[in-house]
Protein backbone atom coordinates (compact mmCIF):
# COMPACT_ATOMS: atom_id res chain seq x y z
CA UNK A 1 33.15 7.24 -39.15
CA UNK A 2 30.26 7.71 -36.42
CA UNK A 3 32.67 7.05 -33.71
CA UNK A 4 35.70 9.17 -34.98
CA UNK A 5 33.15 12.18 -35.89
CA UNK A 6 31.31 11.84 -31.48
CA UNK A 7 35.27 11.49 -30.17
CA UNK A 8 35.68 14.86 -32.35
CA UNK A 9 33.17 16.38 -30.36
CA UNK A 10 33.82 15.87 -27.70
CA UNK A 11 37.52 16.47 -28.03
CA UNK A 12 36.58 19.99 -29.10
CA UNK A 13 33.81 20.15 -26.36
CA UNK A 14 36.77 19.43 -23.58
CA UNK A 15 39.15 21.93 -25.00
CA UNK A 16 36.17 24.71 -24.62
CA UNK A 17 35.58 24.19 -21.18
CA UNK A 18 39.36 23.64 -20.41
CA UNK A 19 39.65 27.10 -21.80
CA UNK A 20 37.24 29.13 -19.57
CA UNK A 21 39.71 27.98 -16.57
CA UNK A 22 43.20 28.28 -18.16
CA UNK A 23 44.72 29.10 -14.78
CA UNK A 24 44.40 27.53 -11.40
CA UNK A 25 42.89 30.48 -9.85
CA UNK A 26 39.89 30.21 -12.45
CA UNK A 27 39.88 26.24 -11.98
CA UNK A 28 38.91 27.03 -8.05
CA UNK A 29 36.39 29.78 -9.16
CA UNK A 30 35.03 27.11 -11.75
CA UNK A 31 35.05 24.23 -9.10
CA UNK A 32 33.57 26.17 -6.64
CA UNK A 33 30.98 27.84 -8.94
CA UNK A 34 30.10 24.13 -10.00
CA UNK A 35 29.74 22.77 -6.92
CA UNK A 36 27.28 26.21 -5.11
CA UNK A 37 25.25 25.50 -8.52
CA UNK A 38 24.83 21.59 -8.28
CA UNK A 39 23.66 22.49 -4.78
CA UNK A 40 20.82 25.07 -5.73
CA UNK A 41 20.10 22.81 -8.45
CA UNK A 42 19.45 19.89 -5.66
CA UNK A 43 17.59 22.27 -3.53
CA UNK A 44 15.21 23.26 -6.72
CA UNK A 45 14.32 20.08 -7.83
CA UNK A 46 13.17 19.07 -4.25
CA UNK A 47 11.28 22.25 -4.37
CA UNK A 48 9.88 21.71 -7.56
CA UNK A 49 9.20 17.86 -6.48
CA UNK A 50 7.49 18.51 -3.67
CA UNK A 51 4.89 21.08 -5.57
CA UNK A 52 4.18 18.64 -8.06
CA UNK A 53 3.68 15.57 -5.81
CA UNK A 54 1.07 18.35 -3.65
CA UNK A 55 -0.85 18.42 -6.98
CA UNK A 56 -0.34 15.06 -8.19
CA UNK A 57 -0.68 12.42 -5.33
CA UNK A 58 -1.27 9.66 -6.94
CA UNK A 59 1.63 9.74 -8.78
CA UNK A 60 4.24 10.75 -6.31
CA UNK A 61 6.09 7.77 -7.30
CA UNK A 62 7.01 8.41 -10.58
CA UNK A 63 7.63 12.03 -9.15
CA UNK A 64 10.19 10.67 -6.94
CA UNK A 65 11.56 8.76 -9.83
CA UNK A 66 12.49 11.60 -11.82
CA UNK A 67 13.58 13.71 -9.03
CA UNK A 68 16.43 10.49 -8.07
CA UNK A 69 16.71 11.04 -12.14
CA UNK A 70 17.47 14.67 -12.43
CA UNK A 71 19.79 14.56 -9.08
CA UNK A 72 22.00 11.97 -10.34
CA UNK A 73 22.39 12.94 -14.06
CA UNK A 74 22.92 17.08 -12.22
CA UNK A 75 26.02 15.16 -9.89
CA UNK A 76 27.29 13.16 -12.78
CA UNK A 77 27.53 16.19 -15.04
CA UNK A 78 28.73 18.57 -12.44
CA UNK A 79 31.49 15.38 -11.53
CA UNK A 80 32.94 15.31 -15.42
CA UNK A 81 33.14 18.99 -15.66
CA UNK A 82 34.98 19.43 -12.24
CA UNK A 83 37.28 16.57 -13.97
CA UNK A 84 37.88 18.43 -17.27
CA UNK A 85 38.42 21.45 -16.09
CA UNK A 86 41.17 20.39 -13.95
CA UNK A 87 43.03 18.28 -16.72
CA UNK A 88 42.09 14.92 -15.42
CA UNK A 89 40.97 13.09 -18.38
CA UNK A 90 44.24 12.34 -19.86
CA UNK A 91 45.04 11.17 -16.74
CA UNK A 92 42.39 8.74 -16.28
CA UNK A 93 42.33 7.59 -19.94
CA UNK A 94 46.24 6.79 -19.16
CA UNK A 95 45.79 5.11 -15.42
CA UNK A 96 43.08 2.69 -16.82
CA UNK A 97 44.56 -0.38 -19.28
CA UNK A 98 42.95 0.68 -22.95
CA UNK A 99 41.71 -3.36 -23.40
CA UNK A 100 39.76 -2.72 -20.58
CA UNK A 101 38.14 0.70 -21.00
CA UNK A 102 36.82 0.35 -24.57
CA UNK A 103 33.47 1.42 -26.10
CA UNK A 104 31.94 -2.23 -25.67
CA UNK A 105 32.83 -1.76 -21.76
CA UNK A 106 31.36 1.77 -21.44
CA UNK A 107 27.66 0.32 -22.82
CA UNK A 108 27.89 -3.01 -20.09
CA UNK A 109 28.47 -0.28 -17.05
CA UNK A 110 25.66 1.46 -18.56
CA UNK A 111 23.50 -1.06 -19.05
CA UNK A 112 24.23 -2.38 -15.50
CA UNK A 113 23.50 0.78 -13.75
CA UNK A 114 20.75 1.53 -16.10
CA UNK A 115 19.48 -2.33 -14.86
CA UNK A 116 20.07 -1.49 -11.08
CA UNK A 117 18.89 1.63 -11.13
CA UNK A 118 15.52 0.67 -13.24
CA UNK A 119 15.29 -2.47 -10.81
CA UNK A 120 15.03 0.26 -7.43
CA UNK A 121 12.36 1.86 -9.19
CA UNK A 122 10.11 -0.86 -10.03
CA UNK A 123 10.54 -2.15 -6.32
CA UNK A 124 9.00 1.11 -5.07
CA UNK A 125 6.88 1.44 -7.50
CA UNK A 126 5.41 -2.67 -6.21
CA UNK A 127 5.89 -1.46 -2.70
CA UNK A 128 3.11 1.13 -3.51
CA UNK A 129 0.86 -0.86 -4.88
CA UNK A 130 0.84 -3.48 -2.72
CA UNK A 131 0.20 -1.31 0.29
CA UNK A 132 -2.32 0.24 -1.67
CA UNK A 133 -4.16 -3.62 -2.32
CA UNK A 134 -3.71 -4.14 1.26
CA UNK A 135 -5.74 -0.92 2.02
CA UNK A 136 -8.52 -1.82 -0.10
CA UNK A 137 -8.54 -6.09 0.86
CA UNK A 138 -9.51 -5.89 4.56
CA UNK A 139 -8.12 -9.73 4.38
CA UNK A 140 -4.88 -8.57 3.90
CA UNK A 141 -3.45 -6.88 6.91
CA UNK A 142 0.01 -5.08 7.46
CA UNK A 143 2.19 -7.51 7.78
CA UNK A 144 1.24 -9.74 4.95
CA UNK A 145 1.76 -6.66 2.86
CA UNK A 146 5.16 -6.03 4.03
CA UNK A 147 5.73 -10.29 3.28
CA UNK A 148 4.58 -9.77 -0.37
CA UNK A 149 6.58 -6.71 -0.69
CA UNK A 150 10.09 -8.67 0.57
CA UNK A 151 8.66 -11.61 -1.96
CA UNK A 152 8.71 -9.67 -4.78
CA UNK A 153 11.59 -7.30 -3.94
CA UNK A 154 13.51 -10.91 -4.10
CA UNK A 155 12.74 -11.86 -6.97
CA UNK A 156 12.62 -8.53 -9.28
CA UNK A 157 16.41 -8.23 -8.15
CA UNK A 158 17.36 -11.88 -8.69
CA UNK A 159 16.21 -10.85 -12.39
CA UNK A 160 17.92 -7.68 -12.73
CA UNK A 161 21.42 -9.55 -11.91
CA UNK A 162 20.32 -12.64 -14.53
CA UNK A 163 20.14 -10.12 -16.95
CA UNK A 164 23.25 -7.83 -15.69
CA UNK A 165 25.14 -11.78 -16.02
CA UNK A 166 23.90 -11.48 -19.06
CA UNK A 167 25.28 -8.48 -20.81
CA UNK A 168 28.44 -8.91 -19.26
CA UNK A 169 28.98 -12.66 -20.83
CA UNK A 170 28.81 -14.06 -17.33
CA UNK A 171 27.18 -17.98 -17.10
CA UNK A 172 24.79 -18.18 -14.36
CA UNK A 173 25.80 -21.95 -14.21
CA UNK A 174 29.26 -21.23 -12.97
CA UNK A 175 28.30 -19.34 -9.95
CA UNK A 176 25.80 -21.70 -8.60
CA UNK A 177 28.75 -24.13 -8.71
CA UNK A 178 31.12 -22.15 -6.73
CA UNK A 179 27.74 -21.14 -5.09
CA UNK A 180 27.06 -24.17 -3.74
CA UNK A 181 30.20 -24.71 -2.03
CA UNK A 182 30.06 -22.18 -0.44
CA UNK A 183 27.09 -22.19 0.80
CA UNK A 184 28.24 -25.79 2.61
CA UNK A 185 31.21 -23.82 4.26
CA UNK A 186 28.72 -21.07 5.55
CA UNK A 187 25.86 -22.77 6.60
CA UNK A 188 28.45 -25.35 9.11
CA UNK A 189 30.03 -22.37 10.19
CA UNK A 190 26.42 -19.78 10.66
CA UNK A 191 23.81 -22.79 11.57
CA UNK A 192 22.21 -21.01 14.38
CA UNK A 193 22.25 -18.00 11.86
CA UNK A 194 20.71 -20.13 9.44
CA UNK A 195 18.41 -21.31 11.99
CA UNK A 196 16.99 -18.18 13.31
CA UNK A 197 16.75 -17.50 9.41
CA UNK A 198 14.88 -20.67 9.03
CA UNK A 199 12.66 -19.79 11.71
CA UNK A 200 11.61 -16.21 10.72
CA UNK A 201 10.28 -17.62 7.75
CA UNK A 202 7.90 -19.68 10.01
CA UNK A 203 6.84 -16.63 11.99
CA UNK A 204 6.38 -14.78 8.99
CA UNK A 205 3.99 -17.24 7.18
CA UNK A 206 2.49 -19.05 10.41
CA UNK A 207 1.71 -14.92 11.66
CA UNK A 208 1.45 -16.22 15.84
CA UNK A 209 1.54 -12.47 15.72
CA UNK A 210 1.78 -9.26 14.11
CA UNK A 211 3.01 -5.95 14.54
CA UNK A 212 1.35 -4.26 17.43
CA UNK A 213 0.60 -7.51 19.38
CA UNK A 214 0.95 -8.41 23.28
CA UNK A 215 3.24 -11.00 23.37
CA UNK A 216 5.31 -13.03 25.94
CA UNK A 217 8.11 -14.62 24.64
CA UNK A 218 10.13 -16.20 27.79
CA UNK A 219 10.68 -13.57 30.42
CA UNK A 220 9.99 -10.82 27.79
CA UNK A 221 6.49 -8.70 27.52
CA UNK A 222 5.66 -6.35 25.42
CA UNK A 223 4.49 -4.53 21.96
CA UNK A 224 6.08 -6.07 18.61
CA UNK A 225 7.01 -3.38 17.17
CA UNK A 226 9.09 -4.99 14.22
CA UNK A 227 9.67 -8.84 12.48
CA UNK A 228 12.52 -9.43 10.64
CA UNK A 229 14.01 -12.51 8.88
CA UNK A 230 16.12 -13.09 11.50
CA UNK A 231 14.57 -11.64 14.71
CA UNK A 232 11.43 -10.37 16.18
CA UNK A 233 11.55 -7.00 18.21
CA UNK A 234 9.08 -5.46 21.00
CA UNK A 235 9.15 -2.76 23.25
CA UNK A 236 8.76 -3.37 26.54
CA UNK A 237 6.54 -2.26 29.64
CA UNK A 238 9.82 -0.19 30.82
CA UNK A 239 10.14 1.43 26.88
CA UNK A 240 13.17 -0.64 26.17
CA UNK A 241 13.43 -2.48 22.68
CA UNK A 242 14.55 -6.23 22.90
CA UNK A 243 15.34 -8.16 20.12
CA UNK A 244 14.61 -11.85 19.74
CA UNK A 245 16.38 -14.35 18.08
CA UNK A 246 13.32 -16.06 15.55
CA UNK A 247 14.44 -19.49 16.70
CA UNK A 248 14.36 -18.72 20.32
CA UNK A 249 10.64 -17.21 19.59
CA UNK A 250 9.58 -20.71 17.86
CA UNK A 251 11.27 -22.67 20.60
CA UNK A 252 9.71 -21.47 23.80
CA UNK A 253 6.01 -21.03 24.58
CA UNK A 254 4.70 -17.77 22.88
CA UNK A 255 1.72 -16.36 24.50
CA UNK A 256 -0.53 -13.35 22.75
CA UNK A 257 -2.14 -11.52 24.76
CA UNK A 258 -3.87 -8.91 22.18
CA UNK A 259 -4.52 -11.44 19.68
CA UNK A 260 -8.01 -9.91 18.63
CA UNK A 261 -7.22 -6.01 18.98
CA UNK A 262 -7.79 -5.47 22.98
CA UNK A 263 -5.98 -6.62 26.15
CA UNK A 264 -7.75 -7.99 29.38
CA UNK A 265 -6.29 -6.47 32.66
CA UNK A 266 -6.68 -7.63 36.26
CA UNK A 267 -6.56 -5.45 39.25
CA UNK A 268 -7.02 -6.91 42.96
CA UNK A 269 -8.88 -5.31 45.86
CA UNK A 270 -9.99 -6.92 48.98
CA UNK A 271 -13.15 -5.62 51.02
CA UNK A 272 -13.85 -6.36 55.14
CA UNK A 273 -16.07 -9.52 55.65
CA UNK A 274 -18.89 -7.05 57.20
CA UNK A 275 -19.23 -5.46 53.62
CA UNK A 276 -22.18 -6.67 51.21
CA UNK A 277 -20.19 -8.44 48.62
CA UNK A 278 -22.88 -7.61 46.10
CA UNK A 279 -22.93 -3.70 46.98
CA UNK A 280 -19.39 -3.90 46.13
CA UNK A 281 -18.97 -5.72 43.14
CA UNK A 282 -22.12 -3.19 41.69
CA UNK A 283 -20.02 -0.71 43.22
CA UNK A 284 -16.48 -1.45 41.21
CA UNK A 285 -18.17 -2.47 37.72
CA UNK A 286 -20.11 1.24 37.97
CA UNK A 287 -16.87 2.68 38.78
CA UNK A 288 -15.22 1.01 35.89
CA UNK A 289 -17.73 1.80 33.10
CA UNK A 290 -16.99 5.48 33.91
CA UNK A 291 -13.84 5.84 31.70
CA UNK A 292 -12.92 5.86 27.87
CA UNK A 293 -9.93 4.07 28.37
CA UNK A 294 -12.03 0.69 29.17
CA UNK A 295 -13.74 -0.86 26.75
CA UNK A 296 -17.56 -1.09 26.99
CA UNK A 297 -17.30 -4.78 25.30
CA UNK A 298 -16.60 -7.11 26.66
CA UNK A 299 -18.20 -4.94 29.49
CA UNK A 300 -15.91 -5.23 32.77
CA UNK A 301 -16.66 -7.32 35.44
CA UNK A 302 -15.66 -8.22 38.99
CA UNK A 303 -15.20 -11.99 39.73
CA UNK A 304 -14.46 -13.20 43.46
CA UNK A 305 -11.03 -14.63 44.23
CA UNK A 306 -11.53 -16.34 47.43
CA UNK A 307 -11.30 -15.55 51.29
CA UNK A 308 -8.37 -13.78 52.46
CA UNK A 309 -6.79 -13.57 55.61
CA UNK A 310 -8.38 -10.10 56.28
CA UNK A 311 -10.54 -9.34 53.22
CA UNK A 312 -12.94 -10.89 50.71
CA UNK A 313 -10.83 -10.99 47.25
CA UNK A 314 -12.11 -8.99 44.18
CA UNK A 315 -10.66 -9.33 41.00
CA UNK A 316 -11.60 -6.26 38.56
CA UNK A 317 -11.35 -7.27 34.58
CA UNK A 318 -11.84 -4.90 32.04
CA UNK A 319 -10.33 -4.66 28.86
CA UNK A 320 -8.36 -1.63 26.75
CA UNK A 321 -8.24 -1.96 22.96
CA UNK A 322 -5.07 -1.10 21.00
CA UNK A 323 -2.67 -1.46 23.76
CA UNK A 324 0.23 0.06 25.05
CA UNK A 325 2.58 0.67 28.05
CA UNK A 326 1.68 3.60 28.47
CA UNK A 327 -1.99 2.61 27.89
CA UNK A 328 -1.90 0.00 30.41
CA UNK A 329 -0.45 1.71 32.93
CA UNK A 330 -2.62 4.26 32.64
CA UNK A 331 -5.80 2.67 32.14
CA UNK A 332 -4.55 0.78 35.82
CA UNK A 333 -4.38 3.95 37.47
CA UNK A 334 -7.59 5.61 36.45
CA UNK A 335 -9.40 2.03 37.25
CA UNK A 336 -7.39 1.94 40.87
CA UNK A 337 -8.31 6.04 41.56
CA UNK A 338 -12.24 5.49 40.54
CA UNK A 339 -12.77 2.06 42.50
CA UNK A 340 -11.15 3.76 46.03
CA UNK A 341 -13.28 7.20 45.24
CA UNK A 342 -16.23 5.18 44.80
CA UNK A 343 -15.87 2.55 47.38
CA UNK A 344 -15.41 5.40 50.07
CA UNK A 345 -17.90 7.18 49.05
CA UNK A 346 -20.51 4.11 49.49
CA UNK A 347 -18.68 3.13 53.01
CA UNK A 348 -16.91 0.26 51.70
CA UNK A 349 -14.25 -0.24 53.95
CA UNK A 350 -11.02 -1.68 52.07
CA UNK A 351 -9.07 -3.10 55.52
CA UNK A 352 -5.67 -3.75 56.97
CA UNK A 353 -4.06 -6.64 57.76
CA UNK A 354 -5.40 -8.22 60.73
CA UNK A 355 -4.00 -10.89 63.23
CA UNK A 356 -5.32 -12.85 65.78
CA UNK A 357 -3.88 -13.42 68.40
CA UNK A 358 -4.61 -16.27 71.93
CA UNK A 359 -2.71 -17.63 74.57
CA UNK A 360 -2.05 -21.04 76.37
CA UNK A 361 -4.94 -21.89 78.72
CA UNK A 362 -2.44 -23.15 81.58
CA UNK A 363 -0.90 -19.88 81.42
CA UNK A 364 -3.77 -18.28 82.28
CA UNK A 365 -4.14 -16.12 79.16
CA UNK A 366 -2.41 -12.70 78.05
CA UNK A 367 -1.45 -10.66 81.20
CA UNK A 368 -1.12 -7.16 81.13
CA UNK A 369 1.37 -4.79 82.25
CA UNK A 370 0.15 -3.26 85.99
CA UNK A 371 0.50 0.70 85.29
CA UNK A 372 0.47 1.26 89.46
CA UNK A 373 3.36 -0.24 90.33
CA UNK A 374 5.30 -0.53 87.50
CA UNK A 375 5.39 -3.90 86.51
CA UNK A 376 5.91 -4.72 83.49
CA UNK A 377 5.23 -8.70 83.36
CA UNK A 378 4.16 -10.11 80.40
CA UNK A 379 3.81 -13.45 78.31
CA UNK A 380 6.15 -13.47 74.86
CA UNK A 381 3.57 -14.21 72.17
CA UNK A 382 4.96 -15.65 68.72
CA UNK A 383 2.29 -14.89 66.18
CA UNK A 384 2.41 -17.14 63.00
CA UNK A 385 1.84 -15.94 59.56
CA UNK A 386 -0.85 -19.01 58.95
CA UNK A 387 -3.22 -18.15 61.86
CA UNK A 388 -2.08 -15.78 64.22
CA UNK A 389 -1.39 -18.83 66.46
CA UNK A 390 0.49 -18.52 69.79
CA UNK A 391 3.17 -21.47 70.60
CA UNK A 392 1.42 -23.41 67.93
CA UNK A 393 -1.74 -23.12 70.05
CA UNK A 394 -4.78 -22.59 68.52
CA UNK A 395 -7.89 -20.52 69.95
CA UNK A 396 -9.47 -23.77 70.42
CA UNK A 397 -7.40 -24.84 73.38
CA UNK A 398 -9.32 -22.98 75.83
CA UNK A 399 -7.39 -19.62 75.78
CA UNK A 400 -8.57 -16.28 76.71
CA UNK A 401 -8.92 -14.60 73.45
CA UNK A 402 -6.46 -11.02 73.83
């Protein structure tokens, strides 16, 4: 009685609409009308949404919720009245078999969508709160946040499809059957996949780094920027992204460079053997201190590197925090710019590369061009790279130094 009494209703319901469009001019007014007022109707409950999560922060969530709410049940409605005004129902109700759509069917798509749909929400809604946990536990940093978040994600929609198995008299039994067989087939054919899948479950749990690290993975350096389940992505020092395999980032030697928040840089300078080394080195480390790019501590230093061929070797180390590219590089040029400023301003000569050169004794020495009469007779001198030697002599043979 119920059921013939609501398919009365809405038999007479169609017929009322069907009869404000009774000719196909009106059904394009209608349609059109429809469709101009599902749009304002979009536009206003973003409006409306985005006053009330101004006001109500804390609960923009459930804000959003209703808002995905409202928009759906305005484009479903708008959707069956486009369809009834243009005489499509008794078309549909005769394309689709009547043993399949029955009243029983209607309540499992439903309750599916109703499922899914319900299932969405309560993943944002965990998303939220566990980003807001990991703002309040200092133990818990970003990217074990995002890992709980993918946890539970997993596992609230693993539910929702038990359950949608369940109202459509599915057996959870069978699938795992044909499940497992298949998963044979595609884990010979998709190892490596499985592999790299395998392995971003190590990076994700063993955390060798997080997002915003320095890393060198092989021949690639640069800012992680993003860890997936299957690959690990940074941007390099030339703002390119790369992505990683996860199994070639467990394989090969991993290196972090910014493992506790800062990054150490070097920068070279040599100084002439007259200079006073320790003049220099007070010279450099005051020069360094003098910008808010380089971190104060660890304070920077200058360390010696050895005797060069023409200079004494300085190694300047000082240390940004939060790097970057673009950080790096320019925390390198300000460094470079305030070490030459300073060292010529205290007289600290930063030389050129020098040679020395000898010749044979039994030669008798260099011999120099005569300017009066035009000859031009000289000695070929090789000079080598690892001395400045002369026909493999060295000064101490007795030569005339040039």
């Amino acid at each position: 009685m119920q059921s013939s009494a609501s398919a009365s209703v809405i038999a007479t319901l169609i017929e009322a609409v069907q009869s404000l469009a009774p000719s196909v001019e009106s059904q394009v007014v209608a349609t059109v009308g429809v469709v101009v007022a599902l749009l304002a109707y979009i536009a206003l409950v973003d409006r409306l949404g985005t006053l009330v999560k101004q006001r109500l922060d804390d609960h923009a969530l459930a804000v959003e919720s209703v808002q995905a709410a409202a928009v759906t049940t305005g484009a479903v409605t708008a959707a069956a009245f486009v369809l009834v005004v243009w005489r499509g129902v008794g078309t549909l109700t005769r394309a689709l078999p009547t043993e399949v759509v029955t009243g029983a069917t209607v309540v499992q798509v439903l309750l599916s969508v109703g499922i899914i749909v319900g299932a969405t929400l309560l993943t944002r809604l965990t998303k939220r709160t566990i980003r807001n946990v990991g703002r309040e536990q200092v133990a818990l940093s970003d990217h074990q946040t995002e890992i709980a978040h993918h946890v539970v994600q997993v596992a609230v929609y693993a539910v929702s499809l038990l359950v949608v198995f369940t109202v459509w008299g599915i057996n959870p039994g069978n699938l795992l059957v044909g499940a497992g067989f298949a998963g044979i087939v595609l884990g010979l054919a998709a190892r490596q996949t499985l592999g790299a899948v395998l392995a971003g479950f190590v990076v994700l749990f063993s955390r060798p780094f997080e997002l915003g690290d320095w890393v060198v993975v092989g021949d690639q350096e640069g800012v992680v920027t993003d860890i997936t389940i299957v690959n690990t992505q940074i941007r390099t020092f030339d703002d390119e992204y790369v992505m990683i395999p996860n199994d070639i980032v467990t394989n090969q030697d991993l290196v972090n460079r910014s493992r506790k928040g800062r990054l150490r840089l070097n920068l070279d300078v040599g100084v002439d053997y007259t200079t006073d080394v320790d003049e220099a080195i007070d010279v450099a480390e005051e020069a360094m201190r003098g910008h808010d790019l380089v971190m104060s501590a660890p304070d920077p230093h200058v360390v010696l590197t050895g005797f060069d061929d023409s200079s004494i070797g300085l190694r300047l180390r000082f240390y940004i925090d939060n790097p970057s590219a673009r950080k790096m590089w320019k925390a390198r040029t300000r460094v470079t710019l305030a070490v030459k400023r300073a060292f010529d301003d205290a007289g600290i000569k930063i030389p050129y590369p020098q040679r020395e050169l000898s010749g044979r004794a039994e030669t008798g020495g260099f011999r120099v061009a005569d300017a009066e009469d035009g000859r031009t007779e000289r000695q070929s001198v090789t000079a080598e790279a690892d001395g400045g030697q002369t026909d493999g002599s060295s000064a101490d043979d007795g030569g005339d130094d040039a």
